[in-house]
PDB file of N, CA and C in Angstrom:
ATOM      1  N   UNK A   1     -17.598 -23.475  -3.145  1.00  0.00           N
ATOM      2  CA  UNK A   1     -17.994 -22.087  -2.994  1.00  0.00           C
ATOM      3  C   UNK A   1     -18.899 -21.974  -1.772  1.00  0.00           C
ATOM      4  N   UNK A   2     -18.826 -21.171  -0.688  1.00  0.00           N
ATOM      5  CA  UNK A   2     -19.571 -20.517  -0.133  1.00  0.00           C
ATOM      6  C   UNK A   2     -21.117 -20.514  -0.318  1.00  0.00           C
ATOM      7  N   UNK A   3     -22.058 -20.608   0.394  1.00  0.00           N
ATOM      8  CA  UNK A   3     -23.355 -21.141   0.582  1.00  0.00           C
ATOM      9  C   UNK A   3     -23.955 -19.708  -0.088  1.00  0.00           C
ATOM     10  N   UNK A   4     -23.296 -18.136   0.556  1.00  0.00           N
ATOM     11  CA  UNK A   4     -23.712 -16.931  -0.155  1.00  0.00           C
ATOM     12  C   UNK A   4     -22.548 -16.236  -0.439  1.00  0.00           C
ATOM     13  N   UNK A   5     -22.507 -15.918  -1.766  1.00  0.00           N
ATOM     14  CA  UNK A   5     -20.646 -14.749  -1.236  1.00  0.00           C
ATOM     15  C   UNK A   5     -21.566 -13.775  -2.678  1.00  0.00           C
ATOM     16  N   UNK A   6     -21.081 -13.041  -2.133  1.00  0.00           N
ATOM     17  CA  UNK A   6     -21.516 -11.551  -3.130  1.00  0.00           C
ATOM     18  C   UNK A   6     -20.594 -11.034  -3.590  1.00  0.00           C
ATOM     19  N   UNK A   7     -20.533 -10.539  -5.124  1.00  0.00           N
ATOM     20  CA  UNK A   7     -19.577  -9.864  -5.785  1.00  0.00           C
ATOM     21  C   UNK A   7     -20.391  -8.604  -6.776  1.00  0.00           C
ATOM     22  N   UNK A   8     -19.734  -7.839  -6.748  1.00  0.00           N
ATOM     23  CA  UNK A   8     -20.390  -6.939  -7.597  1.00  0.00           C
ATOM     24  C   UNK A   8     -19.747  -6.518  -9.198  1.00  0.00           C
ATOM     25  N   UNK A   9     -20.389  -6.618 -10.430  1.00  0.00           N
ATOM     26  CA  UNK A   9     -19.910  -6.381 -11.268  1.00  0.00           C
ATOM     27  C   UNK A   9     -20.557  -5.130 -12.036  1.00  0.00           C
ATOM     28  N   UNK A  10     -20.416  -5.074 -13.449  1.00  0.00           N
ATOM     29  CA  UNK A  10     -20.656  -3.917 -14.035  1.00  0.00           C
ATOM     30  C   UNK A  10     -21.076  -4.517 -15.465  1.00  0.00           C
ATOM     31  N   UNK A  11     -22.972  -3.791 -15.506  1.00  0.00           N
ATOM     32  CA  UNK A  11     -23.448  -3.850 -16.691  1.00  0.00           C
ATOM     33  C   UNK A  11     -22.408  -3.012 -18.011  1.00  0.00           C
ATOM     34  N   UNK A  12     -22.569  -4.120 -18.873  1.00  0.00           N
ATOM     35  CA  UNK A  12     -21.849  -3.515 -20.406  1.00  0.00           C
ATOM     36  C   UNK A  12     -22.834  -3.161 -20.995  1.00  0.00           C
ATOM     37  N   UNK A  13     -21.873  -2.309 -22.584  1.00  0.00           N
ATOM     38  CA  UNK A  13     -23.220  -2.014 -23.495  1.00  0.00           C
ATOM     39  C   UNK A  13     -24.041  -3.315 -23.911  1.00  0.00           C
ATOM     40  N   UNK A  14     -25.087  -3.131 -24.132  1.00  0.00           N
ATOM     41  CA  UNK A  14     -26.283  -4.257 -24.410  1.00  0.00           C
ATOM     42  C   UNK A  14     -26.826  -5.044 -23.415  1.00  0.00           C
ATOM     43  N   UNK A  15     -26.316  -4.374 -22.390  1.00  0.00           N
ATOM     44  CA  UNK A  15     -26.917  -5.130 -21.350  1.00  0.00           C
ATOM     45  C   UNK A  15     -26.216  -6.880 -20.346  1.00  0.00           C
ATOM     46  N   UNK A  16     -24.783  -6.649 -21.125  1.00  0.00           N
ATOM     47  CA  UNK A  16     -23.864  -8.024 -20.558  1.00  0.00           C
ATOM     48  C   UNK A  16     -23.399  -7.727 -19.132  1.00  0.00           C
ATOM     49  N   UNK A  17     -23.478  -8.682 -18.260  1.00  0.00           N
ATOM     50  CA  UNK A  17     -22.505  -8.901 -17.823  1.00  0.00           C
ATOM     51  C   UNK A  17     -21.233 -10.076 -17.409  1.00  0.00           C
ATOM     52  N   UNK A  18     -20.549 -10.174 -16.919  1.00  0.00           N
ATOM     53  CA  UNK A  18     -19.747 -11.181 -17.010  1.00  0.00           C
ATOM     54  C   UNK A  18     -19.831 -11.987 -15.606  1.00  0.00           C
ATOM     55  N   UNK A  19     -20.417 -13.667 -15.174  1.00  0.00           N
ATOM     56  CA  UNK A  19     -20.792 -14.043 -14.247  1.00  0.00           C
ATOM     57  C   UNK A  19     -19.161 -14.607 -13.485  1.00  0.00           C
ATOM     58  N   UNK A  20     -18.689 -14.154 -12.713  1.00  0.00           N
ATOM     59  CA  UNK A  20     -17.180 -14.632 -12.185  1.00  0.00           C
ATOM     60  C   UNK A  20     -16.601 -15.756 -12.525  1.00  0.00           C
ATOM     61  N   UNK A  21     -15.581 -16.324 -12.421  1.00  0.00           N
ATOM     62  CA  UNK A  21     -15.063 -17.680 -12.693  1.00  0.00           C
ATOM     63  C   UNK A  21     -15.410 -18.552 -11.434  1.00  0.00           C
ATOM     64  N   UNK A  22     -15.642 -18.019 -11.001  1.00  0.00           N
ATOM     65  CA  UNK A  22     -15.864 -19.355  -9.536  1.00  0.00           C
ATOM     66  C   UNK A  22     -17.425 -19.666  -9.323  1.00  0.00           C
ATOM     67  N   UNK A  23     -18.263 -18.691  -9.609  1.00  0.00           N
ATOM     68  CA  UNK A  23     -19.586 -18.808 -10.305  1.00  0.00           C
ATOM     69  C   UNK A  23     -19.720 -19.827 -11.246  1.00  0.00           C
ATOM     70  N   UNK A  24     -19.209 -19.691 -12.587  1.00  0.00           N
ATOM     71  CA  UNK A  24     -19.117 -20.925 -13.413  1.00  0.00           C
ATOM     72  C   UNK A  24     -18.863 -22.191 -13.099  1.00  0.00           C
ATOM     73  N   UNK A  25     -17.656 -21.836 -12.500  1.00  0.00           N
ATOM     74  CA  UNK A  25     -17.214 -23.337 -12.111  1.00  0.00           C
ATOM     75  C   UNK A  25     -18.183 -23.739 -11.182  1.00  0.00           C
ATOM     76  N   UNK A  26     -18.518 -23.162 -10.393  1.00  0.00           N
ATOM     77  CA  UNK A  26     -19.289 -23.795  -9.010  1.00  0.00           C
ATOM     78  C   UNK A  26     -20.795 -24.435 -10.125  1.00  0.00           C
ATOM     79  N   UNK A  27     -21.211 -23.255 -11.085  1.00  0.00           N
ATOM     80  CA  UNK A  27     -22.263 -24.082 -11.581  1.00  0.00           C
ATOM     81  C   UNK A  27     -22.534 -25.405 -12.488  1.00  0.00           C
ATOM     82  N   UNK A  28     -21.126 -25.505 -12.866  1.00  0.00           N
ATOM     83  CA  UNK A  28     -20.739 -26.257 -13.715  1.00  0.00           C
ATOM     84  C   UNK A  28     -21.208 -25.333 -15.613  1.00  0.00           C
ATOM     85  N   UNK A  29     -20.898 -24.223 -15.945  1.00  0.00           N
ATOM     86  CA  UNK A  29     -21.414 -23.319 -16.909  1.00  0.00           C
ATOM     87  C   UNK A  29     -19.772 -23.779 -17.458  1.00  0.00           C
ATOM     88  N   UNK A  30     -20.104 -23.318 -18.967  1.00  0.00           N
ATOM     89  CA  UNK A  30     -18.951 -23.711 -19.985  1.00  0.00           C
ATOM     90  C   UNK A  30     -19.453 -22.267 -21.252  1.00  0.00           C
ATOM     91  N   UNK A  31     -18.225 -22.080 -21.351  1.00  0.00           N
ATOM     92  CA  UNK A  31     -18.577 -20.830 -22.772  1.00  0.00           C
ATOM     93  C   UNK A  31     -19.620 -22.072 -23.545  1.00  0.00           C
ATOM     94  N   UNK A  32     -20.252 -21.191 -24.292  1.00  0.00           N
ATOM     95  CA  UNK A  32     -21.636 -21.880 -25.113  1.00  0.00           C
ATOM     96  C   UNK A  32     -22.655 -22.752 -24.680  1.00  0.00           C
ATOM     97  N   UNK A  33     -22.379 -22.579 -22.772  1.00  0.00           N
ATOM     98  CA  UNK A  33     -23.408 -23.351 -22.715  1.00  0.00           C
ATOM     99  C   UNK A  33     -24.739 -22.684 -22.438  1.00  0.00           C
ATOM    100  N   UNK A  34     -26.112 -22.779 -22.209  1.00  0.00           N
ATOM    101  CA  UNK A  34     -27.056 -22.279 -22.113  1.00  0.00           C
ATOM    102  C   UNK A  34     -27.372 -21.774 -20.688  1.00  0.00           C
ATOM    103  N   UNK A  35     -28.125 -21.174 -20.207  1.00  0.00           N
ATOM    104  CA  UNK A  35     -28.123 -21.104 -19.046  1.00  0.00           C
ATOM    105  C   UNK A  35     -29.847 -20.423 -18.426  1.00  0.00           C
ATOM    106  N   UNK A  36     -30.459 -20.752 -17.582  1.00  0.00           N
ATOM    107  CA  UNK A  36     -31.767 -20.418 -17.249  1.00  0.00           C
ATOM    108  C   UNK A  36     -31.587 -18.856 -16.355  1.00  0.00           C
ATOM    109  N   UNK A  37     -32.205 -18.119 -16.602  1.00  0.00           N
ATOM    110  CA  UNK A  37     -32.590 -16.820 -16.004  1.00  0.00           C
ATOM    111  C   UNK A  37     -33.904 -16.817 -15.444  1.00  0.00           C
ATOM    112  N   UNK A  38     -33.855 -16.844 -14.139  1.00  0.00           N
ATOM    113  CA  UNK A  38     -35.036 -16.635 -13.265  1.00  0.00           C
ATOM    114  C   UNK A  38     -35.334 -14.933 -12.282  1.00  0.00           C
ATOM    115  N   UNK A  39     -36.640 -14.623 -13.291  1.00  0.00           N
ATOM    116  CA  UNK A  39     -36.768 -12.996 -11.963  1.00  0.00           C
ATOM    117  C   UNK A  39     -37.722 -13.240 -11.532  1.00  0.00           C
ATOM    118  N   UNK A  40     -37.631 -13.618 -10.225  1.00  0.00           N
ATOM    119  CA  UNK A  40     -38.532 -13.774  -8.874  1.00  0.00           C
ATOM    120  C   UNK A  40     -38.222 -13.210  -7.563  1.00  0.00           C
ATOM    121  N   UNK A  41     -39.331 -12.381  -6.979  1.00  0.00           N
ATOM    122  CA  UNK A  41     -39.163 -11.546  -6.026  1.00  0.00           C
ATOM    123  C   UNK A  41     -38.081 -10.372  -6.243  1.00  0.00           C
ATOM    124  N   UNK A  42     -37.876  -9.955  -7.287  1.00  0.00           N
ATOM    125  CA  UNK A  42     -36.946  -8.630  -7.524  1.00  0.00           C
ATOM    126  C   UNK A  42     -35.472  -9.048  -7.832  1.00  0.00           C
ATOM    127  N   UNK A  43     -35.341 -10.292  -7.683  1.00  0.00           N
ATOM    128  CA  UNK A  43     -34.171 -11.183  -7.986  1.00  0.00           C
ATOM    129  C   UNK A  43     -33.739 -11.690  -9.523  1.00  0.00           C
ATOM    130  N   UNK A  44     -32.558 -11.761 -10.107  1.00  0.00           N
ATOM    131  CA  UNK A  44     -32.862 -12.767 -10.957  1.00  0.00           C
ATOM    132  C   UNK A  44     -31.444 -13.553 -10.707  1.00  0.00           C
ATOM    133  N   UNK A  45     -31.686 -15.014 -10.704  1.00  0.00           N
ATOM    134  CA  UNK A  45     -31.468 -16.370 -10.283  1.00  0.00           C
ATOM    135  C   UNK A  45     -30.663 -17.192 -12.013  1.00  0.00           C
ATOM    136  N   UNK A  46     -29.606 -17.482 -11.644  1.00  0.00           N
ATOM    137  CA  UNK A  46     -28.952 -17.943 -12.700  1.00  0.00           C
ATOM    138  C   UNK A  46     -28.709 -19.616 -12.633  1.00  0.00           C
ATOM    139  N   UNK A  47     -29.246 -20.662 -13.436  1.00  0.00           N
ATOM    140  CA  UNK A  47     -28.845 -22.028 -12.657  1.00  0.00           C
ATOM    141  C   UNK A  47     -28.416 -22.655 -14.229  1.00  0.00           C
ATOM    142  N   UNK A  48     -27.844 -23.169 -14.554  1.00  0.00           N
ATOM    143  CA  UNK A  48     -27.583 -24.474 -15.506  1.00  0.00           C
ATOM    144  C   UNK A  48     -28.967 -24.716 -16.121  1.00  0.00           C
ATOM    145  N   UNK A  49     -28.768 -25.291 -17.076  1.00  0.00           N
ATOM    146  CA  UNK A  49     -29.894 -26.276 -17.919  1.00  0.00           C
ATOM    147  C   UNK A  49     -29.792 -27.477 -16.827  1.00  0.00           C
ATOM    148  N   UNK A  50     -29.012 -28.363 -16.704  1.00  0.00           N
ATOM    149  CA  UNK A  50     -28.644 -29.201 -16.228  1.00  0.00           C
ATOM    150  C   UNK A  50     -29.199 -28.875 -14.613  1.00  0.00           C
ATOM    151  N   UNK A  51     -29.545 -27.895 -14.185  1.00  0.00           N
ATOM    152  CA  UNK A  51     -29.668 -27.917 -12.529  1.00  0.00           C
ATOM    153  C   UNK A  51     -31.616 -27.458 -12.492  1.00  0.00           C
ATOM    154  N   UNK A  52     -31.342 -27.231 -13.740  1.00  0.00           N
ATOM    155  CA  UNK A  52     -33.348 -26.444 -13.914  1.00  0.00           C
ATOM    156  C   UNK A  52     -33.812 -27.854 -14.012  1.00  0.00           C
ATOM    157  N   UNK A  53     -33.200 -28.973 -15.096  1.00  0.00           N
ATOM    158  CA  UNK A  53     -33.743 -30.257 -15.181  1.00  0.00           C
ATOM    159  C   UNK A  53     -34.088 -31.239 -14.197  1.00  0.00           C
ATOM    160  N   UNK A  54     -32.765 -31.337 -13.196  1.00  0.00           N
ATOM    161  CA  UNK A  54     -32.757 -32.042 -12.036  1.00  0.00           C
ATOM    162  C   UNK A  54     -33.772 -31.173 -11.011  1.00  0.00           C
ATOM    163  N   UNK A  55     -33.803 -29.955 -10.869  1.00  0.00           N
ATOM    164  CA  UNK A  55     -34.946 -29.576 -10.299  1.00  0.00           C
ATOM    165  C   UNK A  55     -36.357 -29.901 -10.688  1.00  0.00           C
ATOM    166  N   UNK A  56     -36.596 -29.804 -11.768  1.00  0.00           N
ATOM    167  CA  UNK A  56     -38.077 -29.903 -12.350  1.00  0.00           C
ATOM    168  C   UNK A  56     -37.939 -31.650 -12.343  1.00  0.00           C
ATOM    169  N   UNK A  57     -37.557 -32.262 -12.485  1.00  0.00           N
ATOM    170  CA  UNK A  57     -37.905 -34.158 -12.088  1.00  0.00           C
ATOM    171  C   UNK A  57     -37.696 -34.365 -10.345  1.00  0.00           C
ATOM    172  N   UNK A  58     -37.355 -33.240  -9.513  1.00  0.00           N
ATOM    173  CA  UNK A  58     -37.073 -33.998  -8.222  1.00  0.00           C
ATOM    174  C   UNK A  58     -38.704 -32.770  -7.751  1.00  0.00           C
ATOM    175  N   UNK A  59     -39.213 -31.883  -8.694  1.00  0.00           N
ATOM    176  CA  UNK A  59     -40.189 -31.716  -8.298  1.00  0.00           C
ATOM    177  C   UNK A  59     -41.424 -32.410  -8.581  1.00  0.00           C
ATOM    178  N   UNK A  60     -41.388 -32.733  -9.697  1.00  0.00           N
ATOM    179  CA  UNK A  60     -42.216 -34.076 -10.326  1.00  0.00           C
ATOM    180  C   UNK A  60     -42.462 -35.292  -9.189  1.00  0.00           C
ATOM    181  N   UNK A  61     -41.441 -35.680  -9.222  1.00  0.00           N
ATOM    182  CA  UNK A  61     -41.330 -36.462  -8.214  1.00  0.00           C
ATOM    183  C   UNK A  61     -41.776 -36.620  -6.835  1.00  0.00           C
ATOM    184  N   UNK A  62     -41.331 -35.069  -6.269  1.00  0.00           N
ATOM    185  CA  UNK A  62     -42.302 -35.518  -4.790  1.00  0.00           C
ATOM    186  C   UNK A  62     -43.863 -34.816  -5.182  1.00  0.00           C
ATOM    187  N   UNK A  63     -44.227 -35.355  -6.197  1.00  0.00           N
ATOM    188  CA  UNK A  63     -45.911 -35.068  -6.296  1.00  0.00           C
ATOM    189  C   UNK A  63     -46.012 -37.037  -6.716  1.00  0.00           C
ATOM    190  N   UNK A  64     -45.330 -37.454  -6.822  1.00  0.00           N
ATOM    191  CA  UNK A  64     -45.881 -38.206  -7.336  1.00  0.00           C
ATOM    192  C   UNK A  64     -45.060 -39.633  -5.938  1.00  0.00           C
ATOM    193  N   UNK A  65     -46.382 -40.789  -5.290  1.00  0.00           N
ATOM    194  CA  UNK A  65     -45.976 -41.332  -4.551  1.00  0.00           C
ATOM    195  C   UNK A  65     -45.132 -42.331  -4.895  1.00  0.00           C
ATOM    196  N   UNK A  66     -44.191 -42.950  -3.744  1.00  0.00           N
ATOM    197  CA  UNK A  66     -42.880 -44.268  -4.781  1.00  0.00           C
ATOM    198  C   UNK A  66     -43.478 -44.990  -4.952  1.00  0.00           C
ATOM    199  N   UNK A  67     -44.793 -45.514  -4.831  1.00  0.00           N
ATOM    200  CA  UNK A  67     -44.679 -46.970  -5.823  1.00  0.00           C
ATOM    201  C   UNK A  67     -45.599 -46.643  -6.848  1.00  0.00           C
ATOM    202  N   UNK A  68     -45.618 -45.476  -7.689  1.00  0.00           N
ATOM    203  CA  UNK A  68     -46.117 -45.107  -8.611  1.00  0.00           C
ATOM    204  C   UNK A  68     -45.518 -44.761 -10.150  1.00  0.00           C
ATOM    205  N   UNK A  69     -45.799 -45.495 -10.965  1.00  0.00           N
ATOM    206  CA  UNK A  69     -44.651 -45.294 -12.500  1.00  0.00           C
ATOM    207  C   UNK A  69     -45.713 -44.561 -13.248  1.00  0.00           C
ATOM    208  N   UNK A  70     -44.889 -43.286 -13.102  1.00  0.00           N
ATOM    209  CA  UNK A  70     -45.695 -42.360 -14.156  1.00  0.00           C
ATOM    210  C   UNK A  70     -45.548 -42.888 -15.411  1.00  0.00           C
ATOM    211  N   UNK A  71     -44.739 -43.875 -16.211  1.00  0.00           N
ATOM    212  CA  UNK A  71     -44.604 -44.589 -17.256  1.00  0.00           C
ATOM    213  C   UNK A  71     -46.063 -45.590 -17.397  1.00  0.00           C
ATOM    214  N   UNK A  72     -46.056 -45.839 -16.288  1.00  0.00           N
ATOM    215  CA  UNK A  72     -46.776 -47.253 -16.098  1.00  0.00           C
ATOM    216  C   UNK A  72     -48.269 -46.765 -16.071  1.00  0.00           C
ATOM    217  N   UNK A  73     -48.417 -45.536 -15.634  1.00  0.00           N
ATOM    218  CA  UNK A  73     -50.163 -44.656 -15.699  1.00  0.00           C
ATOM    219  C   UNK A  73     -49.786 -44.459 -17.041  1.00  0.00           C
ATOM    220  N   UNK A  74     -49.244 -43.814 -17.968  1.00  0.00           N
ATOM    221  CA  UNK A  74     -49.655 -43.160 -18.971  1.00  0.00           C
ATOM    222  C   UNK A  74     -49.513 -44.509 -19.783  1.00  0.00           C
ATOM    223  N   UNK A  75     -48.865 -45.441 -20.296  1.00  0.00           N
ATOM    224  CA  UNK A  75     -49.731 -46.354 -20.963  1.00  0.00           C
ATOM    225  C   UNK A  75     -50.480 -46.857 -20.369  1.00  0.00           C
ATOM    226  N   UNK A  76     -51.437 -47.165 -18.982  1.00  0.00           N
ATOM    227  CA  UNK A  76     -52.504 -47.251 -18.775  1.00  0.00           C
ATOM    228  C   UNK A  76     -53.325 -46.730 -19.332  1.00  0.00           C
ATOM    229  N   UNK A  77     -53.383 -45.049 -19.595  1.00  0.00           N
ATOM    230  CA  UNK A  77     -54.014 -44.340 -19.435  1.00  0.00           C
ATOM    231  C   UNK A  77     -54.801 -44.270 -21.303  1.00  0.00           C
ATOM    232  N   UNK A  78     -53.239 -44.797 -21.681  1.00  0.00           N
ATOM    233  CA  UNK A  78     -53.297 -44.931 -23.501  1.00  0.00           C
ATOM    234  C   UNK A  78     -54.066 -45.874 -23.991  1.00  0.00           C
ATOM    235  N   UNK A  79     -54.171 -47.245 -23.619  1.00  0.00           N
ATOM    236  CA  UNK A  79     -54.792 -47.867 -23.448  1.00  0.00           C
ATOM    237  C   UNK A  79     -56.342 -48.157 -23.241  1.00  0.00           C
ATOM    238  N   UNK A  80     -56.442 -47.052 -21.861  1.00  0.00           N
ATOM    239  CA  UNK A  80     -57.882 -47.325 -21.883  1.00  0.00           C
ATOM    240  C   UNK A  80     -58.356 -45.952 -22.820  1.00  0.00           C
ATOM    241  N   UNK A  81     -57.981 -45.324 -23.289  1.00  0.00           N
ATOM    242  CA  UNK A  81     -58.653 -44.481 -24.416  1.00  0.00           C
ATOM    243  C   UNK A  81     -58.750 -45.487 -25.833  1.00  0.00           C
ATOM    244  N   UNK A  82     -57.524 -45.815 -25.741  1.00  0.00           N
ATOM    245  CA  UNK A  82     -57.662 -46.591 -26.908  1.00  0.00           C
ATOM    246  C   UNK A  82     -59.006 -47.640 -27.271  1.00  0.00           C
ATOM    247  N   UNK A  83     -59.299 -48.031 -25.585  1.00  0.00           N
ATOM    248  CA  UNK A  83     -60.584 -49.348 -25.897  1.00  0.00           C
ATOM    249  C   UNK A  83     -61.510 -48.289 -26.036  1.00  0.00           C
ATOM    250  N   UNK A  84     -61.634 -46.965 -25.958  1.00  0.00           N
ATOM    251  CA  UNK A  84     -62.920 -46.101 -26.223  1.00  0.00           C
ATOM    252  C   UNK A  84     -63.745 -45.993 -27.362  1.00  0.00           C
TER     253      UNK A  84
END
């Protein structure tokens, strides 16, 4: 899919609408699957569970430097409470 392509659809009763087939597919979305709704800046932003996840660990991530195991601090961290 295209980096931007715009389509226009039409709110139903209750407020549905239907996200295109090439939308889905491109997001990898499946009937029943879940999906994140983001309204930011007057926008709202549709991504996968699956694409909110990989976002939120590759943001994790560049906070945190590579030779650092956030595994490896927090039982540190368990630890030294524990000798408290």
């Amino acid at each position: 899919m295209a980096k931007e392509t715009v389509v226009t659809t039409t709110v139903a009763e209750g407020g549905r609408i239907v996200i295109p087939a090439s939308y889905r597919k491109a997001l990898g979305i499946r009937p029943g699957d879940e999906i994140v709704l983001r309204f930011a800046d007057g926008e709202v932003r549709i991504t996968s569970r699956a694409q909110a996840r990989r976002r939120a660990r590759e943001y994790v991530r560049s906070l945190v430097p590579d030779n650092v195991s956030l595994v490896d601090e927090l039982i540190r961290e368990r630890r030294e409470s524990a000798d408290d």
